[in-house]
C-alpha atoms as a PDB file:
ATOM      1  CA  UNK A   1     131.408 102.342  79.418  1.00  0.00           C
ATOM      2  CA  UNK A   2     128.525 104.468  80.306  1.00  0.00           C
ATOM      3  CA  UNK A   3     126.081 103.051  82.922  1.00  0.00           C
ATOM      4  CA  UNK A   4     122.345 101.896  81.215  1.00  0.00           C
ATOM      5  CA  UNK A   5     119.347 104.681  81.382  1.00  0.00           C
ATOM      6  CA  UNK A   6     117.603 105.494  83.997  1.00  0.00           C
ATOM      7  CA  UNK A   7     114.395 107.564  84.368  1.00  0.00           C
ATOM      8  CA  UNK A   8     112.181 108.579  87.279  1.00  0.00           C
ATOM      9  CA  UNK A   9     107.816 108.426  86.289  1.00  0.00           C
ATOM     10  CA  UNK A  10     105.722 109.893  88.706  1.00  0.00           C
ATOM     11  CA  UNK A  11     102.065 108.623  88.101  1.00  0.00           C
ATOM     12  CA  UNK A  12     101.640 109.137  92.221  1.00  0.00           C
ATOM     13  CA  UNK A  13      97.435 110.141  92.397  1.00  0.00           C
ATOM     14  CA  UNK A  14      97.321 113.635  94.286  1.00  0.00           C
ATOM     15  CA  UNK A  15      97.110 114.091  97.791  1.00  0.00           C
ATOM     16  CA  UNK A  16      93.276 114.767  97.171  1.00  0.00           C
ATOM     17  CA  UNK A  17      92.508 111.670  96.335  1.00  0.00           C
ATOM     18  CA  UNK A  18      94.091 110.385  99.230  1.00  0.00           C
ATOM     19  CA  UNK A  19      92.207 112.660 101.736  1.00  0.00           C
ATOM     20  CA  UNK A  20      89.125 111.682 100.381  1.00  0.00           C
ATOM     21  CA  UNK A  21      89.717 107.920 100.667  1.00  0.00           C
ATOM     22  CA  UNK A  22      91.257 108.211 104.409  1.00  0.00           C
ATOM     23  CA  UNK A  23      88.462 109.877 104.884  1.00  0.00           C
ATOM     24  CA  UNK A  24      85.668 107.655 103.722  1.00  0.00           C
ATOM     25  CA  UNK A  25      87.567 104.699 105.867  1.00  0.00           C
ATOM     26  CA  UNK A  26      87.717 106.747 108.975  1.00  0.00           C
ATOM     27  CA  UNK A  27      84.238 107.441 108.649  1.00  0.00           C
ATOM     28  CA  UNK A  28      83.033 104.320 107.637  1.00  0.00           C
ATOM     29  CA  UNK A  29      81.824 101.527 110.282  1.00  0.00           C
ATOM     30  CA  UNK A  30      83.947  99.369 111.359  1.00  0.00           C
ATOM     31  CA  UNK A  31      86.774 102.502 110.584  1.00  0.00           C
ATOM     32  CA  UNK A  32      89.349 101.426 108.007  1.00  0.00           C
ATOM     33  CA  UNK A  33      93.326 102.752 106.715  1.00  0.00           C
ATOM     34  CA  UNK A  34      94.243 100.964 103.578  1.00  0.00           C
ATOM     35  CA  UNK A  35      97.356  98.890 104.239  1.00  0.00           C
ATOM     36  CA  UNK A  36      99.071 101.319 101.348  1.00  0.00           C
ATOM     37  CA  UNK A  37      99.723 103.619 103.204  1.00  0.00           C
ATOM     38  CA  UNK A  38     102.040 102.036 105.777  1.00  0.00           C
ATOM     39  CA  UNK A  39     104.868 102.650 103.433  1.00  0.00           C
ATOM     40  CA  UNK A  40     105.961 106.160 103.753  1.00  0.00           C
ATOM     41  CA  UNK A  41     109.924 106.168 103.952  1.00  0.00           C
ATOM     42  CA  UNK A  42     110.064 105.352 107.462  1.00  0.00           C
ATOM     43  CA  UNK A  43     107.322 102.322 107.146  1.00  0.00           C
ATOM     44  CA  UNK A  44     109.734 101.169 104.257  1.00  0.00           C
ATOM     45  CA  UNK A  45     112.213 100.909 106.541  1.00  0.00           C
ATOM     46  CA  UNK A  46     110.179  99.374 109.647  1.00  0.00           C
ATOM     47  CA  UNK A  47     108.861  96.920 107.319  1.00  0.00           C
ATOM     48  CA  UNK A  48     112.362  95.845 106.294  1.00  0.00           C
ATOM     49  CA  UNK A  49     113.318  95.683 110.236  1.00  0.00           C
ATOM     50  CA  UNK A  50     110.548  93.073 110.236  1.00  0.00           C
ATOM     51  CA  UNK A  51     111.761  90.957 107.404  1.00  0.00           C
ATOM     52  CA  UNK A  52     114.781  90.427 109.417  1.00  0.00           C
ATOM     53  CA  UNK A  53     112.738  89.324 112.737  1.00  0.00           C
ATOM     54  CA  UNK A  54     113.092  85.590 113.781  1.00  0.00           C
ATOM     55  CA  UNK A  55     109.276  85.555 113.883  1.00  0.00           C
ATOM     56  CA  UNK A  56     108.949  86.528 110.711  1.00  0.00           C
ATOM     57  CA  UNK A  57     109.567  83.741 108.923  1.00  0.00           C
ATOM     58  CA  UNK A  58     108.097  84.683 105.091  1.00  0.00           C
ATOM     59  CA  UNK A  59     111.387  86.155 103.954  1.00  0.00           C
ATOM     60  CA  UNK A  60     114.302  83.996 105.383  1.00  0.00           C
ATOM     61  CA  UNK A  61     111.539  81.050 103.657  1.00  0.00           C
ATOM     62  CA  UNK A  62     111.071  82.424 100.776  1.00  0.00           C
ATOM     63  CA  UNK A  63     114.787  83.384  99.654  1.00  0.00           C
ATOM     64  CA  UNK A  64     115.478  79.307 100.173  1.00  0.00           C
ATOM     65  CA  UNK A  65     113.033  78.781  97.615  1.00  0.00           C
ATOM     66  CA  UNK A  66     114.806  81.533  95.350  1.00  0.00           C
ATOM     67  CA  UNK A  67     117.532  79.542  95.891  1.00  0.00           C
ATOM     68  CA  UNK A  68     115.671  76.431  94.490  1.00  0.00           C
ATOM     69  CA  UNK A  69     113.446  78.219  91.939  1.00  0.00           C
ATOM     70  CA  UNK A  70     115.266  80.947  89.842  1.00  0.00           C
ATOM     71  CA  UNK A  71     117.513  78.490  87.701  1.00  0.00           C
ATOM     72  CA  UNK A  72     114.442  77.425  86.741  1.00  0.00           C
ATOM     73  CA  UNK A  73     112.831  80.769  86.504  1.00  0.00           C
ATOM     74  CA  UNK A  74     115.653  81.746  84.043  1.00  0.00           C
ATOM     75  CA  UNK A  75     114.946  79.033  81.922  1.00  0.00           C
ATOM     76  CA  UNK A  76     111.277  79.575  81.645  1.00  0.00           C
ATOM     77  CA  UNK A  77     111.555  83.460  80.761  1.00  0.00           C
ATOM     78  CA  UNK A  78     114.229  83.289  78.654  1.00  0.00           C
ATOM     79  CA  UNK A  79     117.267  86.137  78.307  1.00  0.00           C
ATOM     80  CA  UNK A  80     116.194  89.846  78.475  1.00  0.00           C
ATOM     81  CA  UNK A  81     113.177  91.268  79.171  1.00  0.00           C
ATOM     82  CA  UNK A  82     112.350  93.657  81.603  1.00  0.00           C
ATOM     83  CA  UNK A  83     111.477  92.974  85.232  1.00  0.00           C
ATOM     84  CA  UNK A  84     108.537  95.194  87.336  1.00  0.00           C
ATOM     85  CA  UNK A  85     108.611  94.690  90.713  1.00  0.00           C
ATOM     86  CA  UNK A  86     105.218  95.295  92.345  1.00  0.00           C
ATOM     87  CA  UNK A  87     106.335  97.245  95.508  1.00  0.00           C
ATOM     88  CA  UNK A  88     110.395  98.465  95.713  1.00  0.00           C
ATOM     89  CA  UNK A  89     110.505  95.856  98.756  1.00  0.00           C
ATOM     90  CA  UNK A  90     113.764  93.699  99.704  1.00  0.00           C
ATOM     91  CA  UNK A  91     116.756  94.576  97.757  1.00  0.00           C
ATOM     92  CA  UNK A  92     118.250  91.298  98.739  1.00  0.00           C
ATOM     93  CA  UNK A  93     115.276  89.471  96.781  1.00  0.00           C
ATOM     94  CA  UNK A  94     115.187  91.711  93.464  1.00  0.00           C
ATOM     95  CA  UNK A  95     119.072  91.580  93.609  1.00  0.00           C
ATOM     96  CA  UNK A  96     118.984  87.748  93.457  1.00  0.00           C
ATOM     97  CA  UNK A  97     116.609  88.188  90.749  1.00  0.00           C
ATOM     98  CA  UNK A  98     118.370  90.065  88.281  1.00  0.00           C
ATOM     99  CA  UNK A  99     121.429  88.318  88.913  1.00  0.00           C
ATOM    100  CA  UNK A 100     120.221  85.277  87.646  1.00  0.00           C
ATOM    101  CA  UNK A 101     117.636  86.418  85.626  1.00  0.00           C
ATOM    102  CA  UNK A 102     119.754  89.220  83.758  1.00  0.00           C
ATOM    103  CA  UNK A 103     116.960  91.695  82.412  1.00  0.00           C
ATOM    104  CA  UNK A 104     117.583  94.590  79.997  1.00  0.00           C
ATOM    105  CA  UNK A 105     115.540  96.572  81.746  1.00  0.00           C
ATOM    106  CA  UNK A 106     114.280  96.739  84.991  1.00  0.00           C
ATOM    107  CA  UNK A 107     110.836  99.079  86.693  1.00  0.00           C
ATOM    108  CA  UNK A 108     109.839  98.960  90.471  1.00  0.00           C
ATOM    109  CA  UNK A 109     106.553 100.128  91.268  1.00  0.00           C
ATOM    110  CA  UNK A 110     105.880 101.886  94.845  1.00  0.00           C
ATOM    111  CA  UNK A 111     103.837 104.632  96.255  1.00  0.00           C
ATOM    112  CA  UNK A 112     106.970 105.475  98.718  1.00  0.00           C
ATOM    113  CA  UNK A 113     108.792 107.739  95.936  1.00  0.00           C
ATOM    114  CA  UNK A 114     111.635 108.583  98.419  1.00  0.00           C
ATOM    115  CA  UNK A 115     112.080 105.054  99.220  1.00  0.00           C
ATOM    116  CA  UNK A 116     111.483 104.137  95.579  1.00  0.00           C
ATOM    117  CA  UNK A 117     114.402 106.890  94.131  1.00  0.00           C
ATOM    118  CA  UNK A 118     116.712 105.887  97.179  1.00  0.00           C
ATOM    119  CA  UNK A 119     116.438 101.787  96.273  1.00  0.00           C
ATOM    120  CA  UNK A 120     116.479 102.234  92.679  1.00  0.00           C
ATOM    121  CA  UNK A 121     119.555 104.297  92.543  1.00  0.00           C
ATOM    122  CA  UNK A 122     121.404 102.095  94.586  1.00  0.00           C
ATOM    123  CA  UNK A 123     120.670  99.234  92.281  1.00  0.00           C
ATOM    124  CA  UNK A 124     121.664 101.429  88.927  1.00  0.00           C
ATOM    125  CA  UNK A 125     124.788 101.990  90.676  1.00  0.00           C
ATOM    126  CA  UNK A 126     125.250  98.490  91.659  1.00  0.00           C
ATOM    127  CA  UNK A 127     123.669  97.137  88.063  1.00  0.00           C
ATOM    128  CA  UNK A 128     125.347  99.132  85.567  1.00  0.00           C
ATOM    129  CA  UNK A 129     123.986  97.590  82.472  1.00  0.00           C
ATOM    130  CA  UNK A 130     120.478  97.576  83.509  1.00  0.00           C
ATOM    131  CA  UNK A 131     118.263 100.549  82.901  1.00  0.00           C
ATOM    132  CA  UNK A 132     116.201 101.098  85.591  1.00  0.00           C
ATOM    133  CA  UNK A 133     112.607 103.008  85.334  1.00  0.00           C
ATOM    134  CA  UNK A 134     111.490 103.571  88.900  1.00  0.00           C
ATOM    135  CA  UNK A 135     107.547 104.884  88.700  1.00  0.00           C
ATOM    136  CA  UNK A 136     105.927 106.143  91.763  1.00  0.00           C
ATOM    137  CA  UNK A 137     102.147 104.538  91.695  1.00  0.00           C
ATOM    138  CA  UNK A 138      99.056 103.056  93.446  1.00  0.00           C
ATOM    139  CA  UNK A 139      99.287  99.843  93.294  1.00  0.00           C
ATOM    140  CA  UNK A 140      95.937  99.229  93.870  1.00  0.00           C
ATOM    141  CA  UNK A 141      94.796 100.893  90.421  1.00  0.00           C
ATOM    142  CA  UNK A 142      95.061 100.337  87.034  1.00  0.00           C
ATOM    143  CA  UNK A 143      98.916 100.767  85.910  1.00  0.00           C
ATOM    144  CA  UNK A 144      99.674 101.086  82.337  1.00  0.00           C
ATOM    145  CA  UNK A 145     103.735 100.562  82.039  1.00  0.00           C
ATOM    146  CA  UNK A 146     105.786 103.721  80.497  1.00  0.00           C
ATOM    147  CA  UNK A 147     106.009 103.890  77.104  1.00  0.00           C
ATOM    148  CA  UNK A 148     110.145 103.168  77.540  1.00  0.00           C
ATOM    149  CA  UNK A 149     109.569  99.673  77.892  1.00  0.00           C
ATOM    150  CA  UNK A 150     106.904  98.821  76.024  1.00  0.00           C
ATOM    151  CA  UNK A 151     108.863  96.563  73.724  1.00  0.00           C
ATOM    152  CA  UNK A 152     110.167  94.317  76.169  1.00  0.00           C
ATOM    153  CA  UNK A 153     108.753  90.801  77.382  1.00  0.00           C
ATOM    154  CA  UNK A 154     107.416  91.564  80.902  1.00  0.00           C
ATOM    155  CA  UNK A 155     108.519  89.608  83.586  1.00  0.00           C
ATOM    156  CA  UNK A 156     105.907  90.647  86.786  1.00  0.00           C
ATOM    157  CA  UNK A 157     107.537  90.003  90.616  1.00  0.00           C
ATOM    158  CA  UNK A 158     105.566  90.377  93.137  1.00  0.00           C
ATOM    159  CA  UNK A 159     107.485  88.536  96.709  1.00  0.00           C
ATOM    160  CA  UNK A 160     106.702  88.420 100.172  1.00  0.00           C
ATOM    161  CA  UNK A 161     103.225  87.436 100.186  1.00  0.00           C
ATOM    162  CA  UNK A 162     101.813  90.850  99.546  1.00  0.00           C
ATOM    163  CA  UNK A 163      99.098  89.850  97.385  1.00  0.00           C
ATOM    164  CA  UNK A 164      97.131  88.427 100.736  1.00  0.00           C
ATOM    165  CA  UNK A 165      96.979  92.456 101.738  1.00  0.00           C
ATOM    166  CA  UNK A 166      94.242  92.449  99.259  1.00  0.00           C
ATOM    167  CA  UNK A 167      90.825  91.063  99.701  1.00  0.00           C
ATOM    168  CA  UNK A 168      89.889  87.696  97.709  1.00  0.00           C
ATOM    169  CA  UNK A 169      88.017  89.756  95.170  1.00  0.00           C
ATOM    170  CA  UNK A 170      90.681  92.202  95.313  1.00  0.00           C
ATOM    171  CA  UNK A 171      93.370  90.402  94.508  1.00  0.00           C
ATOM    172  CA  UNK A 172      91.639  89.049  91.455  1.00  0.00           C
ATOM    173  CA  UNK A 173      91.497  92.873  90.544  1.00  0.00           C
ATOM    174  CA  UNK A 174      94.661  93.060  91.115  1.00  0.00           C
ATOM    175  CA  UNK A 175      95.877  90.013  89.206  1.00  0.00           C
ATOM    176  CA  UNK A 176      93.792  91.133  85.937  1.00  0.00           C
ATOM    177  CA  UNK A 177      95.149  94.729  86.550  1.00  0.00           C
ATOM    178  CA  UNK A 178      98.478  93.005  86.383  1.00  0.00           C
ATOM    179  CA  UNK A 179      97.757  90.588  83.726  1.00  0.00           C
ATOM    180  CA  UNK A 180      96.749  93.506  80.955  1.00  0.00           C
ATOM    181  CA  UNK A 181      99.406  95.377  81.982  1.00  0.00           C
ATOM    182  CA  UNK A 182     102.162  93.067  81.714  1.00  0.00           C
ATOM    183  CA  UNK A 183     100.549  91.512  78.209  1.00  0.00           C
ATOM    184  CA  UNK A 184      99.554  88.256  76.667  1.00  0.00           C
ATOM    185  CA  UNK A 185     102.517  85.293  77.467  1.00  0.00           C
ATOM    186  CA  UNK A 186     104.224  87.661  80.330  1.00  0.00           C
ATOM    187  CA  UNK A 187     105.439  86.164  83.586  1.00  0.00           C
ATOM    188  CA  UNK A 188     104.399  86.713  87.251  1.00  0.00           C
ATOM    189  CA  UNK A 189     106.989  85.544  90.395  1.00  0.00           C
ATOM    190  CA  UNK A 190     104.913  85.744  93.398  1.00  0.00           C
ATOM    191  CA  UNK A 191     105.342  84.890  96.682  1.00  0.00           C
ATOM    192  CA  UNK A 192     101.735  83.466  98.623  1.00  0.00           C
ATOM    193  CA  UNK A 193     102.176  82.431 102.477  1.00  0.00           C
ATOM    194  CA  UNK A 194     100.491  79.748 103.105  1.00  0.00           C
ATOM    195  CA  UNK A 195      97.703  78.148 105.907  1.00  0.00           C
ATOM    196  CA  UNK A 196      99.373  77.048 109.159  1.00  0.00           C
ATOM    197  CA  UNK A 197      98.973  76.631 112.868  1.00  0.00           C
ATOM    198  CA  UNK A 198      97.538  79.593 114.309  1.00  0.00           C
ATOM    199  CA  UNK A 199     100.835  79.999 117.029  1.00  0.00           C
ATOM    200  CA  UNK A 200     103.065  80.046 114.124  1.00  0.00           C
ATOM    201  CA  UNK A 201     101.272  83.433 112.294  1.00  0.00           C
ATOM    202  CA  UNK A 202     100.037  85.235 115.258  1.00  0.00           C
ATOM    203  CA  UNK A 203     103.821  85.288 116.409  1.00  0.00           C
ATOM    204  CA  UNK A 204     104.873  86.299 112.735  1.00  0.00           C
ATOM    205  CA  UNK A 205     102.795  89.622 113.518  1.00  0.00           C
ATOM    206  CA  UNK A 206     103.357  90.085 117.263  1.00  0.00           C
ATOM    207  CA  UNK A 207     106.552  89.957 117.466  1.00  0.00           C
ATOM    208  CA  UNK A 208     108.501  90.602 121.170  1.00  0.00           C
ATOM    209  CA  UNK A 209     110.514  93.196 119.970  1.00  0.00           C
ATOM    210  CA  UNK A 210     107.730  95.284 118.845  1.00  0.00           C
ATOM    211  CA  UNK A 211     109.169  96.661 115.505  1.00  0.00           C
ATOM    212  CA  UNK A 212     105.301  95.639 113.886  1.00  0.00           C
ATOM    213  CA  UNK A 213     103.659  97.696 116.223  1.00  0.00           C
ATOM    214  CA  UNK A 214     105.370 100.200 115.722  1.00  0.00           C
ATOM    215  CA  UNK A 215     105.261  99.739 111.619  1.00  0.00           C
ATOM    216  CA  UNK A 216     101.570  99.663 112.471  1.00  0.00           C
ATOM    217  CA  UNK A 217     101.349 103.089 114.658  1.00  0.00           C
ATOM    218  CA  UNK A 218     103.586 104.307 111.953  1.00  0.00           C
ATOM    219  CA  UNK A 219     100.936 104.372 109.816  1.00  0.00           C
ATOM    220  CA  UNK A 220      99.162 107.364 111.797  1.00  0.00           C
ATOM    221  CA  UNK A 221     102.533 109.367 111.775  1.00  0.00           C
ATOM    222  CA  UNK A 222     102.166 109.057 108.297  1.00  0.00           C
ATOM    223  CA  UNK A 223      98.635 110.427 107.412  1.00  0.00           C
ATOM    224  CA  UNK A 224      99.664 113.396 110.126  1.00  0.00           C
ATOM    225  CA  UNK A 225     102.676 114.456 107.430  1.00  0.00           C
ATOM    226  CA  UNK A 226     100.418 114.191 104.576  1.00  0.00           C
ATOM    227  CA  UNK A 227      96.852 114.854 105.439  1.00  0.00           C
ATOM    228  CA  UNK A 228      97.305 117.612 108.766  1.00  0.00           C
ATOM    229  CA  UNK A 229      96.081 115.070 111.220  1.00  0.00           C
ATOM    230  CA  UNK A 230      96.615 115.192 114.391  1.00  0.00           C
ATOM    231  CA  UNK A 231      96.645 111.648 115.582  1.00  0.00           C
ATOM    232  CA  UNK A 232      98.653 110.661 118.832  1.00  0.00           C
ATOM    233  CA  UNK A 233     100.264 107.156 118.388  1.00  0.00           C
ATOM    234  CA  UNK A 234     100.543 107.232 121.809  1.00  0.00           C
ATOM    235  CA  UNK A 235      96.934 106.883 122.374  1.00  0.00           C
ATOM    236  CA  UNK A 236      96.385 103.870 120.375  1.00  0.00           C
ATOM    237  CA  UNK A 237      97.982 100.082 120.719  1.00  0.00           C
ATOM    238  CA  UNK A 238      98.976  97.474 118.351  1.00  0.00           C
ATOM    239  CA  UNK A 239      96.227  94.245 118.088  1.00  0.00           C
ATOM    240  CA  UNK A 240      96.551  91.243 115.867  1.00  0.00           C
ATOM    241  CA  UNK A 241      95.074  88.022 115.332  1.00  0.00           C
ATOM    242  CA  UNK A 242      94.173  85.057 113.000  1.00  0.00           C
ATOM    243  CA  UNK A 243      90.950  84.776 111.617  1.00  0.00           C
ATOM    244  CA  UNK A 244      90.685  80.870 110.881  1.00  0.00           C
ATOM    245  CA  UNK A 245      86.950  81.359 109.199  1.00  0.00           C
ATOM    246  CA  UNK A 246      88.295  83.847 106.677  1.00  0.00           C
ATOM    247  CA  UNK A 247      91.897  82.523 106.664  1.00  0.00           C
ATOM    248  CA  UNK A 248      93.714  85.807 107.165  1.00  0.00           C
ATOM    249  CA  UNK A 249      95.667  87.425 109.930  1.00  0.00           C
ATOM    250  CA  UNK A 250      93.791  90.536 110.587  1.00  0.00           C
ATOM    251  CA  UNK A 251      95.417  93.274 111.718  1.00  0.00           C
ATOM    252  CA  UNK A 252      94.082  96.490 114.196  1.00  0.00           C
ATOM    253  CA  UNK A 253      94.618  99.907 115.850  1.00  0.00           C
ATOM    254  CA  UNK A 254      92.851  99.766 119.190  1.00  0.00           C
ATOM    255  CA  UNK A 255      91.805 103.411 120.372  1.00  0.00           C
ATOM    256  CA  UNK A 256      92.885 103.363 124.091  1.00  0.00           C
ATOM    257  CA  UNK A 257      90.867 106.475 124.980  1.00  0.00           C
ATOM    258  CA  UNK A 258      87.973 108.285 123.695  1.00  0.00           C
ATOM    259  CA  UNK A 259      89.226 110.972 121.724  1.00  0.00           C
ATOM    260  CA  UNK A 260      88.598 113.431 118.772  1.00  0.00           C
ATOM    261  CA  UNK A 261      91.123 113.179 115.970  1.00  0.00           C
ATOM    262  CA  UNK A 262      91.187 116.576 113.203  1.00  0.00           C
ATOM    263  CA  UNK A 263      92.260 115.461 109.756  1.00  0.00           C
ATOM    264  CA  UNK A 264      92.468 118.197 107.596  1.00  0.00           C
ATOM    265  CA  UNK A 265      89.629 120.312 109.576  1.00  0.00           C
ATOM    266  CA  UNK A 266      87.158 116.958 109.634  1.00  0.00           C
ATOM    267  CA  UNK A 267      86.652 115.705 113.356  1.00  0.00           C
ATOM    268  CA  UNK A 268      86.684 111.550 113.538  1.00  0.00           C
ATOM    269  CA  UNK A 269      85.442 110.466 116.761  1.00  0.00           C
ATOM    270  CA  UNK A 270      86.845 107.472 118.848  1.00  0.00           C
ATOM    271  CA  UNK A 271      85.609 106.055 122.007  1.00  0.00           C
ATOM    272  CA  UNK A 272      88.248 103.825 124.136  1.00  0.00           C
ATOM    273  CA  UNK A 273      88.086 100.161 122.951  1.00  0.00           C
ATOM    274  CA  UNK A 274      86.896 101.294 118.928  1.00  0.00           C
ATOM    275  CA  UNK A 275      89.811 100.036 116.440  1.00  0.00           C
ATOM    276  CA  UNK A 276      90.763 100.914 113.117  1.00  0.00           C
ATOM    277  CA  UNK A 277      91.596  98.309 110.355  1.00  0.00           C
ATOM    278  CA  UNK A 278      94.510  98.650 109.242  1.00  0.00           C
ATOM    279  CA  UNK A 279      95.510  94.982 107.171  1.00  0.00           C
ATOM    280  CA  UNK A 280      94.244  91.919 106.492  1.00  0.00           C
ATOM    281  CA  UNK A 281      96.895  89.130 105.473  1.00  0.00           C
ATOM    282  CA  UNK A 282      95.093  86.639 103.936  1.00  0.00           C
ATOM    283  CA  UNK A 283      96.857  82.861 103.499  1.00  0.00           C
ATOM    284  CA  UNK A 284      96.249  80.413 101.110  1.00  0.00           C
ATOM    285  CA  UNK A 285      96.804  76.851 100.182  1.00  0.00           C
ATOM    286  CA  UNK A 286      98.021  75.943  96.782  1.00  0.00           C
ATOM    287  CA  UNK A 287      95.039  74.862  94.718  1.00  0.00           C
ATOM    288  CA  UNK A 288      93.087  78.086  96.310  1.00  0.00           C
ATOM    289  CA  UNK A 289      95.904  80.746  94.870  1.00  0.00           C
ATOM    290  CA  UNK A 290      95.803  78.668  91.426  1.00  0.00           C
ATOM    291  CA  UNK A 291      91.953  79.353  91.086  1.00  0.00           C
ATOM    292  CA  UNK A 292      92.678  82.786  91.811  1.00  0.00           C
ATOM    293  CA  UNK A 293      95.658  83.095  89.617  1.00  0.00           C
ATOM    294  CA  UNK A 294      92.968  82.051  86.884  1.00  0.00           C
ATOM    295  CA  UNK A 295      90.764  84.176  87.818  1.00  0.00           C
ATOM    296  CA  UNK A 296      92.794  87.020  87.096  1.00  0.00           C
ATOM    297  CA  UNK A 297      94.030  85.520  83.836  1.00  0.00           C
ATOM    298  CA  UNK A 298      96.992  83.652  84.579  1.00  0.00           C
ATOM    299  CA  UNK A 299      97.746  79.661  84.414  1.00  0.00           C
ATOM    300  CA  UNK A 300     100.257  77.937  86.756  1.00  0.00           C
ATOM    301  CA  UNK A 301     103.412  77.322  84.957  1.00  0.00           C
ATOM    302  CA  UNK A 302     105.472  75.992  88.284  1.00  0.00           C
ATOM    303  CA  UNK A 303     104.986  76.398  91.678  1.00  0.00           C
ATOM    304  CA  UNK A 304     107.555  75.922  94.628  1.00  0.00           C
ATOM    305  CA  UNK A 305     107.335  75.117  98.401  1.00  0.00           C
ATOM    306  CA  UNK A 306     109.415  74.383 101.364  1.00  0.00           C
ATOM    307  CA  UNK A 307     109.256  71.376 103.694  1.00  0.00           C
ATOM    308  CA  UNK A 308     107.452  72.897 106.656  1.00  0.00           C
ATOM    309  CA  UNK A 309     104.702  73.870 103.573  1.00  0.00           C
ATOM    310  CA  UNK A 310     105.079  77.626 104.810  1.00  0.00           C
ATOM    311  CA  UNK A 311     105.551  79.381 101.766  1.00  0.00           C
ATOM    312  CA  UNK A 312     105.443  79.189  98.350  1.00  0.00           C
ATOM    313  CA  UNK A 313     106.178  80.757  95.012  1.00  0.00           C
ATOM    314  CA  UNK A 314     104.322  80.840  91.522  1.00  0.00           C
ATOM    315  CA  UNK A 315     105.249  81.439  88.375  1.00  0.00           C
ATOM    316  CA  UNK A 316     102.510  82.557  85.983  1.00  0.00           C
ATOM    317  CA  UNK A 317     102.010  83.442  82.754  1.00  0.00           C
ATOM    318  CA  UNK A 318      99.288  85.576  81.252  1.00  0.00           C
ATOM    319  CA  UNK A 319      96.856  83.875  79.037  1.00  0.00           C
END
């Protein structure tokens, strides 16, 4: 039998437009680099290192409650349907997902198009008799879905806590983006991390093997290969901390010099102690994610959460 289809969309926005966005964040005050753009191939993979760190305890937490949840999940969607992932993260989650869930179809979103076409095709291979429609994309924009699947019942997944990269408002941008673009009565899986003691998430992002400072740094190797910086990793070290007013971990690129970075001809200057913002991870409790689910135009259909009250997971529907 012939394996299901599988087609490659490339609605990436052109390097222009990222220039010009670096740029205004560089030059803005405090200086800012949009979490996105960690995830060139090689931040894929650092961020996958981290999953797997004993400090990190989102993932190991969160695939227990997949274990409790997606019977459940199944029986809420119904058969069929087509899955979009929101960021080609974990195999090892969307793998549990389509096992039980058993889409027709299935689309991962990412901005990383080589680690996008390298995780999708393993899954096609693995998953036969789904067809798979990787599409490169900004997340952070507008999406509307390729026409292939336009006749399926969406089923949105979102894990890992992502959405708490994103601003309050943001994320409410975000979640009506996601809302329209999925369609009235779709689903949303998402993972949310929750509020906790403050030893508990500044270890989650420090951890003593160093693989998230160096996801962090990574970030600079990455606008080098794309915008003709010249930024020296070396010259910079790893800082983060929980914000308990704002409820976020907040996360920094301390300039350990003064120096003169060139991107693409412009000259960004940085005296020894300046950082860069690189992420915010906000947390949430439950009743605080449900307002902003509904905000965004979804209502809480079932929500999960583990003993320790670390984690949870959502399912939402569009209104």
């Amino acid at each position: 039998m012939a394996a299901a289809a599988y087609q490659f969309f490339d609605l990436k926005p052109p390097p222009a437009d990222m220039l010009r966005e670096v740029l205004h964040g560089l030059t803005s005050e405090p200086k800012t680099i949009a979490p996105k753009y960690f995830y060139d191939e090689r931040g894929s993979a650092l961020f996958e290192a981290i999953t797997r760190l004993p400090e990190y305890y989102l993932t190991r937490t969160e695939l227990r409650l997949f274990d409790r949840c997606l019977g459940e999940v199944r029986d809420a969607i119904g058969a069929g349907g087509c899955v979009v992932e929101y960021g080609a993260g974990s195999s090892l989650k969307i793998r549990r997902l389509l096992e039980a869930v058993r889409p027709e179809a299935y689309l991962p979103v990412d901005i990383s198009q080589r680690h996008l076409e390298r995780t999708a095709a393993a899954l096609h291979a693995d998953f036969p008799w789904l067809k798979v429609y990787p599409t490169c994309a900004d997340l952070t924009e507008p999406l509307e879905l390729p026409d292939v699947v336009a006749g399926f019942h969406k089923i949105g997944f979102y894990p890992g806590s992502s959405i708490g990269n994103f601003e309050p408002h943001e994320a409410r941008c975000f979640l009506g983006n996601v809302a329209v673009s999925l369609g009235a009565g779709a689903h949303l899986l998402i993972g949310v991390d929750r509020k906790k003691e403050r030893a508990v998430l500044e270890a989650a992002y420090n951890d003593a093997a160093g693989v998230t400072s160096e996801f962090n740094l990574n970030v600079l190797n990455h606008l080098n290969d794309e915008l003709n910086a010249d930024f020296n990793p070396g010259a910079f070290r790893h800082k983060a901390y929980y914000n308990e007013r704002h409820g976020c971990i907040q996360m920094f690129l301390e300039s350990v010099e003064d120096q003169t970075v060139r991107l693409n001809g412009a000259a960004i200057e940085l005296a020894r102690g300046e950082t860069i913002h690189t992420e915010n991870s906000y947390k949430y409790d439950l009743e605080e994610f449900k307002a902003l689910a509904a905000a965004g135009g979804f209502t809480c259909t079932a929500a999960w959460t583990d003993p320790d009250e670390y984690f949870a997971l959502f399912l939402l529907q569009v209104e």
